[in-house]
C-alpha atoms as a PDB file:
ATOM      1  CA  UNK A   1       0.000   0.000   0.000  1.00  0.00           C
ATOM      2  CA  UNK A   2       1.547   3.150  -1.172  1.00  0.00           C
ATOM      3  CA  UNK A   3       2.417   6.028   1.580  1.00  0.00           C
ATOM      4  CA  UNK A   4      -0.273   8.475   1.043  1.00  0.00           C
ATOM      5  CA  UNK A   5      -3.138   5.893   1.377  1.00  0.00           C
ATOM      6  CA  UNK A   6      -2.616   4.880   4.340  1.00  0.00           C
ATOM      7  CA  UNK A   7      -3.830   6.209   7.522  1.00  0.00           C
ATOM      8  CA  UNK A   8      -4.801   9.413   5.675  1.00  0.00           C
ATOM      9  CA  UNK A   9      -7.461  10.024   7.614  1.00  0.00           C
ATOM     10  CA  UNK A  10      -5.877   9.548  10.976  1.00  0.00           C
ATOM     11  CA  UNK A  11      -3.376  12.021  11.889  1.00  0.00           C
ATOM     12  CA  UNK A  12      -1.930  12.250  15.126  1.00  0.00           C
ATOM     13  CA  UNK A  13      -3.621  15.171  16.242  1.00  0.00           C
ATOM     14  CA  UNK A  14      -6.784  13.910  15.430  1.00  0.00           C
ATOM     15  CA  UNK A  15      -5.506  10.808  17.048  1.00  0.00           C
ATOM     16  CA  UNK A  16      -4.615  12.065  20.181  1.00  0.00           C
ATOM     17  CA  UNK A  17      -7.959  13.911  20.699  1.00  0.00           C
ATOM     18  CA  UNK A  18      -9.544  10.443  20.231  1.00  0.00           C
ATOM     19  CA  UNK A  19      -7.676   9.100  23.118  1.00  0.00           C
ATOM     20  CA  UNK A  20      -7.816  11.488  25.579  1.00  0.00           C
ATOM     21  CA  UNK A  21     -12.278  11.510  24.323  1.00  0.00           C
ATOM     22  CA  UNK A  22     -11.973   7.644  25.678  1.00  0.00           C
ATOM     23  CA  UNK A  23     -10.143   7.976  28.494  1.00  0.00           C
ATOM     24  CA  UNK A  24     -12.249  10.555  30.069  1.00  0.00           C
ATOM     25  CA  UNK A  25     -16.000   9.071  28.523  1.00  0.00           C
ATOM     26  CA  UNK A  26     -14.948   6.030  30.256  1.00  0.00           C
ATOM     27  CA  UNK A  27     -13.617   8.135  33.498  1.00  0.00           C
ATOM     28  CA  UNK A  28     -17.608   9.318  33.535  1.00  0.00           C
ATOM     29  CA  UNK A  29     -18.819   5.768  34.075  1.00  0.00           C
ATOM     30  CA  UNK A  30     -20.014   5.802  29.558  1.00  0.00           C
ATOM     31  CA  UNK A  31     -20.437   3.351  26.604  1.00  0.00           C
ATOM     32  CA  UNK A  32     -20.546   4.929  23.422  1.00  0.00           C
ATOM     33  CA  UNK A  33     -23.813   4.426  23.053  1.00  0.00           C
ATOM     34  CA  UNK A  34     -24.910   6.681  26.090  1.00  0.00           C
ATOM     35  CA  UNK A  35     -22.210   9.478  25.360  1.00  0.00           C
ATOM     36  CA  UNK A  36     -23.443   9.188  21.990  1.00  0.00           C
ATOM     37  CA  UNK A  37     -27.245   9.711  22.816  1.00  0.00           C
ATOM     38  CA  UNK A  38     -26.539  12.471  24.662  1.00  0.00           C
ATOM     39  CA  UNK A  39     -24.733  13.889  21.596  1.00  0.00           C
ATOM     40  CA  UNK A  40     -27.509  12.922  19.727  1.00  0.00           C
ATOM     41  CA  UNK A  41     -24.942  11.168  17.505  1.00  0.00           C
ATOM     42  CA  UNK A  42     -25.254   7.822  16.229  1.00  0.00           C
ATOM     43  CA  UNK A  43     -22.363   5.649  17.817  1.00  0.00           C
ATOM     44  CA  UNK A  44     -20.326   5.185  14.790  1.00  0.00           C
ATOM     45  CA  UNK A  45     -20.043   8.682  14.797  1.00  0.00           C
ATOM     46  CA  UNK A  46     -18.285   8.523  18.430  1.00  0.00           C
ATOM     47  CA  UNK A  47     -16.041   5.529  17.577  1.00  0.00           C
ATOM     48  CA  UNK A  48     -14.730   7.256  14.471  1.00  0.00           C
ATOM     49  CA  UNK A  49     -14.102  10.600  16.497  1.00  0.00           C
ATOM     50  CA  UNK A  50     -11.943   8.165  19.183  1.00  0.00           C
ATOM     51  CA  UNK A  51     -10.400   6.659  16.619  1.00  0.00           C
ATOM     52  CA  UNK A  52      -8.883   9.667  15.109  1.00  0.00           C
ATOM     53  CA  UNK A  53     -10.984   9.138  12.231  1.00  0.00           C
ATOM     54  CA  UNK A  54     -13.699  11.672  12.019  1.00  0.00           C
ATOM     55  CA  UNK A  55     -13.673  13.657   8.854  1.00  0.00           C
ATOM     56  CA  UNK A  56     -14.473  16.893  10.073  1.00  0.00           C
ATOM     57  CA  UNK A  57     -14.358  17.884  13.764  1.00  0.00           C
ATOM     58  CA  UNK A  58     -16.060  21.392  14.687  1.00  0.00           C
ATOM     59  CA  UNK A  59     -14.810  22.660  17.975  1.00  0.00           C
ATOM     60  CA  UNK A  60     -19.009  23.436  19.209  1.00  0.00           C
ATOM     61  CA  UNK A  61     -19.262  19.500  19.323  1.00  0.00           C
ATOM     62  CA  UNK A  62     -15.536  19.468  21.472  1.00  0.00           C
ATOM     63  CA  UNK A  63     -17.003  21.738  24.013  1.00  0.00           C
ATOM     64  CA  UNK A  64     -20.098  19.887  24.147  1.00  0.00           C
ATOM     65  CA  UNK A  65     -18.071  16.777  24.873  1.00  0.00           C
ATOM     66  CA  UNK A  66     -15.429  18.226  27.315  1.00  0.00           C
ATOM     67  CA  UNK A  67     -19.179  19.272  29.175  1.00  0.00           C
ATOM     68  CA  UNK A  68     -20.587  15.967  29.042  1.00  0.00           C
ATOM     69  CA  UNK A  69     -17.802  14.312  30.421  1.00  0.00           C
ATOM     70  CA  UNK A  70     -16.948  16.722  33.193  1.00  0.00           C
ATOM     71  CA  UNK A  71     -13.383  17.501  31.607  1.00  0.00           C
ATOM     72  CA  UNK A  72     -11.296  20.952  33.587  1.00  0.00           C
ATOM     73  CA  UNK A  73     -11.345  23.745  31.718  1.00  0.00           C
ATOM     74  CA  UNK A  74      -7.810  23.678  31.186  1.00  0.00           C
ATOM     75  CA  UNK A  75      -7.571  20.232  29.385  1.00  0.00           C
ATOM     76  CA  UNK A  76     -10.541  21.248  27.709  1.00  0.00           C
ATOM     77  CA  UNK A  77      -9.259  24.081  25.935  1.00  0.00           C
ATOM     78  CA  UNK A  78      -5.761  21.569  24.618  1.00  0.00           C
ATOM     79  CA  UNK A  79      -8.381  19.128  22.776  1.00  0.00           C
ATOM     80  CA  UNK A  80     -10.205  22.179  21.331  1.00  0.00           C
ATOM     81  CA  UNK A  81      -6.569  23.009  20.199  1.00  0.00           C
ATOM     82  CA  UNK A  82      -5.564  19.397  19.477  1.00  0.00           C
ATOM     83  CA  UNK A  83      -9.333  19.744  16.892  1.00  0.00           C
ATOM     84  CA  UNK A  84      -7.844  22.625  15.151  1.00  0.00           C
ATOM     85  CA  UNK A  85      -4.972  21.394  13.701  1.00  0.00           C
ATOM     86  CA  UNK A  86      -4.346  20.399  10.365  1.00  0.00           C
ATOM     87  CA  UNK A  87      -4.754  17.057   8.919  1.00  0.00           C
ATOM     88  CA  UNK A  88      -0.477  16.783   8.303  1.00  0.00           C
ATOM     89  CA  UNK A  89       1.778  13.728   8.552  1.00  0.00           C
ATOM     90  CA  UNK A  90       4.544  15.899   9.997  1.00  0.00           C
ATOM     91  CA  UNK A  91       2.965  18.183  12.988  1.00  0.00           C
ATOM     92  CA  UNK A  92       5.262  20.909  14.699  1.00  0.00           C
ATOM     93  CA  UNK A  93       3.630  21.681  18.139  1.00  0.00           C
ATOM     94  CA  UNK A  94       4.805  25.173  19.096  1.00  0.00           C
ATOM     95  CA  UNK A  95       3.789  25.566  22.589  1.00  0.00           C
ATOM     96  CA  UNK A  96       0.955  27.942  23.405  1.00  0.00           C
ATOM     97  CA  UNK A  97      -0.017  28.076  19.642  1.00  0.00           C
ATOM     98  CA  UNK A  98      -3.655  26.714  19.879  1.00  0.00           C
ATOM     99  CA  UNK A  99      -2.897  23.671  22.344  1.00  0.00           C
ATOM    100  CA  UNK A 100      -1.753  25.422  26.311  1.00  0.00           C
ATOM    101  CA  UNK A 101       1.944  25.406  26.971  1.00  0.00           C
ATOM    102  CA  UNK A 102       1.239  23.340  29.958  1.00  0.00           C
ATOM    103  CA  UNK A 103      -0.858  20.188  27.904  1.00  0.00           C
ATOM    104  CA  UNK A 104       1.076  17.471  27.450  1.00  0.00           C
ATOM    105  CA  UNK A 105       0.308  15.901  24.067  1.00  0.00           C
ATOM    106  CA  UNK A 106       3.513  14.049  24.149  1.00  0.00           C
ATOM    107  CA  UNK A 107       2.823  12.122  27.235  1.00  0.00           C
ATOM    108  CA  UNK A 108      -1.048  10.376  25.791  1.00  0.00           C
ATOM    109  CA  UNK A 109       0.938   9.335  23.062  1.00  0.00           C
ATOM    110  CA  UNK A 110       3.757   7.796  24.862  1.00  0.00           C
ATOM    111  CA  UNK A 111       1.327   5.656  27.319  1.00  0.00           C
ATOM    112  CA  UNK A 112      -0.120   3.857  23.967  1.00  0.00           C
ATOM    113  CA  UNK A 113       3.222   2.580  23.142  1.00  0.00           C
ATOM    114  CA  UNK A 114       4.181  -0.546  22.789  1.00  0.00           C
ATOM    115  CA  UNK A 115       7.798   0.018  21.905  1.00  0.00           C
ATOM    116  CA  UNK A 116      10.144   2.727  22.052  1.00  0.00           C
ATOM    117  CA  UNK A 117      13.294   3.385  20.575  1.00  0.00           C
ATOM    118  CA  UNK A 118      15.398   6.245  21.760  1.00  0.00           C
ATOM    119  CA  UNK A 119      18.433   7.924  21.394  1.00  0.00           C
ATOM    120  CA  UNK A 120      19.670  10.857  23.849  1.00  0.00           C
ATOM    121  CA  UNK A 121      22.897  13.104  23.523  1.00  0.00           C
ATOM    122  CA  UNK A 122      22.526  15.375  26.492  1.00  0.00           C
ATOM    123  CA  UNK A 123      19.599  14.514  29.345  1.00  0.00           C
ATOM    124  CA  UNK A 124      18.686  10.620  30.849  1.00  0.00           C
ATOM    125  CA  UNK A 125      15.013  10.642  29.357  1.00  0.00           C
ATOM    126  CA  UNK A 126      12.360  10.788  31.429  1.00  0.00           C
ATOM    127  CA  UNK A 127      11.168   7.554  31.555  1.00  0.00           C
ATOM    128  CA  UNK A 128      14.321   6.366  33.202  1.00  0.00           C
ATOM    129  CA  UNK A 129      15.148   8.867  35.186  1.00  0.00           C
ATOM    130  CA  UNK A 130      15.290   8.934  39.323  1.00  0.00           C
ATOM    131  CA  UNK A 131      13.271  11.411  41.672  1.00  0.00           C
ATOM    132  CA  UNK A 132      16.302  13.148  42.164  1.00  0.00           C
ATOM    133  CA  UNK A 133      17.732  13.793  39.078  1.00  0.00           C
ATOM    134  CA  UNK A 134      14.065  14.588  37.743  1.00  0.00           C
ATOM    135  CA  UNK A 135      13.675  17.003  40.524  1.00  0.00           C
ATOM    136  CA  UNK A 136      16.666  18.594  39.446  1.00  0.00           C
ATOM    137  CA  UNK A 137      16.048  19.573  36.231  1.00  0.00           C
ATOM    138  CA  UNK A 138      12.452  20.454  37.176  1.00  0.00           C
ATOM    139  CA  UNK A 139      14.282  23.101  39.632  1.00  0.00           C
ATOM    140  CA  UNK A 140      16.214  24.554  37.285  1.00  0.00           C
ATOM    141  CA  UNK A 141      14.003  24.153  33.691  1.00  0.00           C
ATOM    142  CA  UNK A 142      10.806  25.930  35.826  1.00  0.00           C
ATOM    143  CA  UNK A 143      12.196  28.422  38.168  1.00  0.00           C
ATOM    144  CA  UNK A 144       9.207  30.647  38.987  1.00  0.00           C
ATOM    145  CA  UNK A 145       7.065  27.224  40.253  1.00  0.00           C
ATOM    146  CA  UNK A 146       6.397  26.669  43.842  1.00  0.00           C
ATOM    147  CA  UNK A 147       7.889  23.552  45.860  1.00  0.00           C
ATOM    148  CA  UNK A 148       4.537  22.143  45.230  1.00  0.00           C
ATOM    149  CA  UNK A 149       4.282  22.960  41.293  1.00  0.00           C
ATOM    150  CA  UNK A 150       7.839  21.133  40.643  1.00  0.00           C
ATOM    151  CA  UNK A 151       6.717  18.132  43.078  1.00  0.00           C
ATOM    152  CA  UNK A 152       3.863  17.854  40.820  1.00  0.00           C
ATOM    153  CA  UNK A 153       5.706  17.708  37.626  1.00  0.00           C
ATOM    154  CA  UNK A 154       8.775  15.119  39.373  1.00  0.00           C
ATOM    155  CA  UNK A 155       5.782  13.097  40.500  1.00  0.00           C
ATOM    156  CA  UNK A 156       3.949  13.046  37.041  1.00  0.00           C
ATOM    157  CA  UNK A 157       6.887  11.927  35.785  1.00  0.00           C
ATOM    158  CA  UNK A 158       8.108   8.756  37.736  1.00  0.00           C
ATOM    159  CA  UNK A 159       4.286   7.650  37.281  1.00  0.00           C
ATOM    160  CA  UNK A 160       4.974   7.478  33.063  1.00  0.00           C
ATOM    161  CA  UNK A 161       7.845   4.737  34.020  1.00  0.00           C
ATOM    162  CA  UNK A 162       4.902   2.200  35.296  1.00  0.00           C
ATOM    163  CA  UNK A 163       4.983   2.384  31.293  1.00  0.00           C
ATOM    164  CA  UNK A 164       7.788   0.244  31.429  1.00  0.00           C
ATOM    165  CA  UNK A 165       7.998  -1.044  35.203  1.00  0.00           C
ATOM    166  CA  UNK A 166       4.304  -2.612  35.046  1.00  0.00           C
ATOM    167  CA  UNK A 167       4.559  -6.658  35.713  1.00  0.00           C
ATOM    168  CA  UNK A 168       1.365  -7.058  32.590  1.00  0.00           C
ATOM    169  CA  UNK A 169       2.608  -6.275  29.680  1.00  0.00           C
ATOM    170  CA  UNK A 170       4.975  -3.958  29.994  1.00  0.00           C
ATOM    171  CA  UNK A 171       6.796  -1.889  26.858  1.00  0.00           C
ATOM    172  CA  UNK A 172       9.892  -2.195  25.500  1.00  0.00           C
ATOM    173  CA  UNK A 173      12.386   0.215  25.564  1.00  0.00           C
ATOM    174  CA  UNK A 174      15.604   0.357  23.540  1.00  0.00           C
ATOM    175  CA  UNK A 175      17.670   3.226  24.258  1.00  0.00           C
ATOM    176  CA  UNK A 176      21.822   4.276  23.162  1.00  0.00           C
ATOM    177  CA  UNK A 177      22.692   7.276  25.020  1.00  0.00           C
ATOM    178  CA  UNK A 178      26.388   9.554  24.369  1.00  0.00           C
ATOM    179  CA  UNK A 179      28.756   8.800  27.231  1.00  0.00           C
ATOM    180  CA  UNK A 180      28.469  12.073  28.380  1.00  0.00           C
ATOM    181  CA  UNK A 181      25.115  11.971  29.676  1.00  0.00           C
ATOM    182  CA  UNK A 182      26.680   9.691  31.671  1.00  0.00           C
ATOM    183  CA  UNK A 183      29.213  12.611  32.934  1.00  0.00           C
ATOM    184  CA  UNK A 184      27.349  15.583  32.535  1.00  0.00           C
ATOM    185  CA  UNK A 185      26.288  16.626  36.147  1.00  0.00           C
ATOM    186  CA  UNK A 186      22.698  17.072  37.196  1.00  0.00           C
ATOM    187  CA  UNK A 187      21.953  17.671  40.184  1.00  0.00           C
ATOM    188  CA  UNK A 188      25.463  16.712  42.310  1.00  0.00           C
ATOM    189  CA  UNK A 189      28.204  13.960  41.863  1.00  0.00           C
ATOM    190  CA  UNK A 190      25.625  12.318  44.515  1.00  0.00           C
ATOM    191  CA  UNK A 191      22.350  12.549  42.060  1.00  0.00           C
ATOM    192  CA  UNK A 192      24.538  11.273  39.164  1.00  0.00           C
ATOM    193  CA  UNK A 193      26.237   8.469  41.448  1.00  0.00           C
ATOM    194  CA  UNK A 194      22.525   7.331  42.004  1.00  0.00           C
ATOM    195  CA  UNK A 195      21.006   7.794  38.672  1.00  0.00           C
ATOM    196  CA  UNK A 196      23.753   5.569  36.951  1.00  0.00           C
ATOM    197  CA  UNK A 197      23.501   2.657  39.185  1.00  0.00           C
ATOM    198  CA  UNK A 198      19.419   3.045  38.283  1.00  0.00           C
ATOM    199  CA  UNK A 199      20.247   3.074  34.868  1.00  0.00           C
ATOM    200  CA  UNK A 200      22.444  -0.378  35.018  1.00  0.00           C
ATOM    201  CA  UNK A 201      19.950  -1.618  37.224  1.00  0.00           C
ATOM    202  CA  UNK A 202      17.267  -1.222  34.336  1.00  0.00           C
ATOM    203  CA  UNK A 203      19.414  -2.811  31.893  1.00  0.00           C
ATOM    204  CA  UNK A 204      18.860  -5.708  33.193  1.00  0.00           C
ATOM    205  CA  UNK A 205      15.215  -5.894  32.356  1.00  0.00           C
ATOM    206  CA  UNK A 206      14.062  -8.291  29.934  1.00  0.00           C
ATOM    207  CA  UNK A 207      11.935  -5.672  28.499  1.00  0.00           C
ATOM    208  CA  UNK A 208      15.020  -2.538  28.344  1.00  0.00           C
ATOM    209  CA  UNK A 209      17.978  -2.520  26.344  1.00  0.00           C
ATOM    210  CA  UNK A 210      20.470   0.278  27.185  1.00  0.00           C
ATOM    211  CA  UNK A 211      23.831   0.827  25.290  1.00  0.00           C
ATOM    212  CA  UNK A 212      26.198   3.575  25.784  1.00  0.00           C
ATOM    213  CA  UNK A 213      27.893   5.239  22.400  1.00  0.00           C
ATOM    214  CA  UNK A 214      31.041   5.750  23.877  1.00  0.00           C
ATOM    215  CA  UNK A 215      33.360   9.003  23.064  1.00  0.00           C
ATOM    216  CA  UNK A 216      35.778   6.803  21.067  1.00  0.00           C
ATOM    217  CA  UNK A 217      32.918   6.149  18.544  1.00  0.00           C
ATOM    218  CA  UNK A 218      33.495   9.601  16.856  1.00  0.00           C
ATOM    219  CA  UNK A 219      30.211  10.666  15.335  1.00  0.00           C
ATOM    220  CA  UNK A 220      28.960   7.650  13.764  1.00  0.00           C
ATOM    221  CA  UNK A 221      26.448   9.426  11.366  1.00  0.00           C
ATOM    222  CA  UNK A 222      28.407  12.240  10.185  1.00  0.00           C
ATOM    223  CA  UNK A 223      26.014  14.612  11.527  1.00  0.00           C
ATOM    224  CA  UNK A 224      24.197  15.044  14.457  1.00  0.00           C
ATOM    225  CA  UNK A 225      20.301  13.727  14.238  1.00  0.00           C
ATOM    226  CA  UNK A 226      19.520  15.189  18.058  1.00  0.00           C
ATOM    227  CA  UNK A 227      17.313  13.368  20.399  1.00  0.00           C
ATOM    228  CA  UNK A 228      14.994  11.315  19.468  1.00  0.00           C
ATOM    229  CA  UNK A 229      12.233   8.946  20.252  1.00  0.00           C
ATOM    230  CA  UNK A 230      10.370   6.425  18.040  1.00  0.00           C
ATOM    231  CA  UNK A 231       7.264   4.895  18.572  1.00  0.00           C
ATOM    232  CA  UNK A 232       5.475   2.102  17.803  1.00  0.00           C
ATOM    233  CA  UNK A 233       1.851   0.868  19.076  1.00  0.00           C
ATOM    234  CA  UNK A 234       1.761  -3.407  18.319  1.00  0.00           C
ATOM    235  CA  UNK A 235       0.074  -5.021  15.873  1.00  0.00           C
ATOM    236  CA  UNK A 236      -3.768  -6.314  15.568  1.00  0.00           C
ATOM    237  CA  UNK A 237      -4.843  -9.973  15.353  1.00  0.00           C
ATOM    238  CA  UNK A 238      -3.964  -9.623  11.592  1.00  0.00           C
ATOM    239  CA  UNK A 239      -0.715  -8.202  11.931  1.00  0.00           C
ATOM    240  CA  UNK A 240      -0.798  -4.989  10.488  1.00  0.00           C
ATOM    241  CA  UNK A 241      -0.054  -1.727  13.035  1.00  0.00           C
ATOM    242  CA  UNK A 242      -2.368  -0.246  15.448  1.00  0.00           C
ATOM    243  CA  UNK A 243      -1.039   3.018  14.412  1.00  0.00           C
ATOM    244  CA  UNK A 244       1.169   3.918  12.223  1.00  0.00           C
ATOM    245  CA  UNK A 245       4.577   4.722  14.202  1.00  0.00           C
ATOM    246  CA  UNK A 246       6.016   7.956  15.062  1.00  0.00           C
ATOM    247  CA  UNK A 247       9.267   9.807  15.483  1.00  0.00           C
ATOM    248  CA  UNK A 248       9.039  12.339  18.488  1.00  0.00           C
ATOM    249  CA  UNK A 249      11.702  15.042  18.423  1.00  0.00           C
ATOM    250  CA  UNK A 250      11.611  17.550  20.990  1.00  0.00           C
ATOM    251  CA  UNK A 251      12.809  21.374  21.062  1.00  0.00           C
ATOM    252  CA  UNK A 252      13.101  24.352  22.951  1.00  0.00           C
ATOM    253  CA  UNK A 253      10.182  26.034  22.179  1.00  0.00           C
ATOM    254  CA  UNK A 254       7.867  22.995  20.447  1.00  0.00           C
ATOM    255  CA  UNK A 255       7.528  19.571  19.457  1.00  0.00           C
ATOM    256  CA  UNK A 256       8.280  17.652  16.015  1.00  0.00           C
ATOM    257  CA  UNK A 257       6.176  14.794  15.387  1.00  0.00           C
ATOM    258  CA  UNK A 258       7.198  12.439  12.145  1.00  0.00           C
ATOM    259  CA  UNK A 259       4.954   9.852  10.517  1.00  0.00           C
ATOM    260  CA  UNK A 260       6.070   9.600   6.635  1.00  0.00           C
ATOM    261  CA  UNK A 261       7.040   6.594   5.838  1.00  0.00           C
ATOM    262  CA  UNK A 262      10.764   8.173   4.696  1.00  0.00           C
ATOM    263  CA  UNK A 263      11.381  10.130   7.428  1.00  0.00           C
ATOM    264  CA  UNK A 264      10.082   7.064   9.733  1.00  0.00           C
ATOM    265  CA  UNK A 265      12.374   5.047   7.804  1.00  0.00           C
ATOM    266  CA  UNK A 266      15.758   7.358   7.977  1.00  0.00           C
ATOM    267  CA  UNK A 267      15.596   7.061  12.212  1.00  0.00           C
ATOM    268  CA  UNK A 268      15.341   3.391  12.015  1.00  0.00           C
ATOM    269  CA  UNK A 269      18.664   3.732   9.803  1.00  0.00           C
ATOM    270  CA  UNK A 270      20.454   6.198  11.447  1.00  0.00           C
ATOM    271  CA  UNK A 271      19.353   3.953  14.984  1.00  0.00           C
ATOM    272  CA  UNK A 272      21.136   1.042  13.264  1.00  0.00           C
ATOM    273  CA  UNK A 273      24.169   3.015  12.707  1.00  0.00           C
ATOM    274  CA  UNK A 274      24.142   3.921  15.943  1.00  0.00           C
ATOM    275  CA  UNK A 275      24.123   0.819  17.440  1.00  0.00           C
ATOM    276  CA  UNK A 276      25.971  -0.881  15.828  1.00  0.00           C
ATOM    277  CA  UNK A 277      28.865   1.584  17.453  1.00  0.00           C
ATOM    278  CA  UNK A 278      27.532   1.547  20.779  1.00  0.00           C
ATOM    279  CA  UNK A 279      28.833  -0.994  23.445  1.00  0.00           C
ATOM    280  CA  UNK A 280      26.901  -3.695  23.626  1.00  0.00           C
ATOM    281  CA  UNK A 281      24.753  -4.283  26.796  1.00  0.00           C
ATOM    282  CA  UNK A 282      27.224  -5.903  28.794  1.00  0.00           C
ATOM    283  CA  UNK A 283      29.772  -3.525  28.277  1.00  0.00           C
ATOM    284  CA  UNK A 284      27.378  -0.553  28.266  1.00  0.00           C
ATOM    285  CA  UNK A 285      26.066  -1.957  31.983  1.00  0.00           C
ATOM    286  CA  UNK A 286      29.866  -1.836  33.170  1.00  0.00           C
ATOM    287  CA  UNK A 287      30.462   1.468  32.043  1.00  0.00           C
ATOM    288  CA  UNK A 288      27.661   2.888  33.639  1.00  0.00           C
ATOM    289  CA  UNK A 289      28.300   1.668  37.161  1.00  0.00           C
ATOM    290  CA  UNK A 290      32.467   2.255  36.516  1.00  0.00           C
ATOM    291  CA  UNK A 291      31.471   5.961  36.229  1.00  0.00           C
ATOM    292  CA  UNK A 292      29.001   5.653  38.983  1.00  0.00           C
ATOM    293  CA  UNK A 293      32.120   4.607  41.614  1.00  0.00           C
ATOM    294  CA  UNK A 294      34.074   7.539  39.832  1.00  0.00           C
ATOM    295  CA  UNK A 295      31.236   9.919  40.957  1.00  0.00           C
ATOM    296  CA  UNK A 296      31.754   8.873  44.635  1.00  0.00           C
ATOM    297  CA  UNK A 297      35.255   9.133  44.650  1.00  0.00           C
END
């Protein structure tokens, strides 16, 4: 099936809305059926709006649904944002434009996935990270927040790693990350001490693969592809994807969100590469708790 008939109709946006619809019809105690009565919708309708597969979405009927279902005001006004946007296979999410700077449409999509494939040059990503080394850089990236604020957001984030903690079904996470991660200092020698020995600790998960690209690799692509996340959502009883994967790559001041085909295709590549220079898991586990002991020295 060629690239531009598939999935045309569900874009991520669209997709996202559809998620965070379900999770909070089913929050107020809903089938379809009722939500869509009170809609006076027929349920097909509903079901194609979860699936990220409605057509044409008006904001009025957004509103209506954010009512029905009891949704805050402030989460509210992110899927009336998430409605606007434009059917696209490549989305750039520039905070505040549309969608609040404080809704998180990275984090619905991450909780969907079934694997994810990673690659970091400067931070531990979130989903690995400890409560002190998260609380760090939560200190320091939101400065004007109150003790209680930043609690909120390290909190927020060690519940995404039941993602990949969970004993059902847990995903999989494959992840290479530049040696110095491993050295850069977050925190205190104490924070990074701790945070390694998590790290190795994780690696020995049947479900996480960690390698470390060592500074003796050089640059292994030539160029520098910046952080980046891939994911993918399983496959249905016939095989074929849930959704079609994604490349997450974040910035500064918004997020880049890939699904063509190509540009799927060139991370899976350029991941290759970079394994294929990284120590292997073994090695990369050593490493990781060598520098940890060098931190405590």
């Amino acid at each position: 099936m060629s690239e531009t008939s598939t999935h045309t109709s569900s874009t991520l946006p669209r997709r996202q809305l559809g998620r965070y619809l379900r999770d909070w019809r089913t929050r107020a105690g809903l089938t379809i059926a009722e939500a869509a009565k009170l809609m006076e919708w027929g349920a097909t309708t509903l079901q194609r709006l979860e699936k990220g597969q409605a057509d044409r979405i008006r904001t009025i009927d957004i509103e209506a649904l954010c009512r029905i279902y009891g949704i805050p005001d402030d989460i509210a006004e992110g899927l009336k944002g998430l409605a606007q946007q434009t059917a696209v296979k490549s989305w750039w999410h520039a905070y505040g434009d549309l969608i609040p700077e404080d809704f998180d449409v990275f984090v619905g999509l991450e909780a969907s996935a079934r694997r994810l494939t990673a690659y970091q040059c400067e931070l531990v990503p979130g989903l690995v990270q400890t409560v002190d080394y998260a609380r760090a850089l939560n200190t320091l990236g939101y400065p004007a927040n109150s003790a209680a604020e930043l609690e909120r957001r390290v909190q927020l984030r060690l519940q995404r790693q039941v993602l990949i903690t969970r004993r059902h079904q847990p995903a999989n996470l494959e992840v290479v990350l530049c040696e110095s991660v491993l050295r850069r200092v977050v925190g205190s020698a104490k924070v990074m001490a701790a945070q390694l020995r998590h790290l190795a600790d994780l690696s020995t998960l049947d479900n996480v693969e960690l390698r470390v690209l060592p500074f003796s690799s050089g640059v292994p692509l030539g160029l520098s592809s910046g952080p980046y996340i891939l994911l993918e959502f399983g496959a249905d009883a016939k095989g074929q994807p849930v959704e079609p994967p994604v490349v997450y790559v974040e910035g500064f001041t918004g997020d880049l969100y890939l699904e063509r085909e190509t540009d799927v295709r060139r991370y899976r590549q350029a991941h290759e590469q970079l394994l294929r220079s990284a120590l292997d898991i073994s090695a990369s586990r050593h490493l990781l708790r060598q520098v940890a002991k060098e931190f405590m020295v």
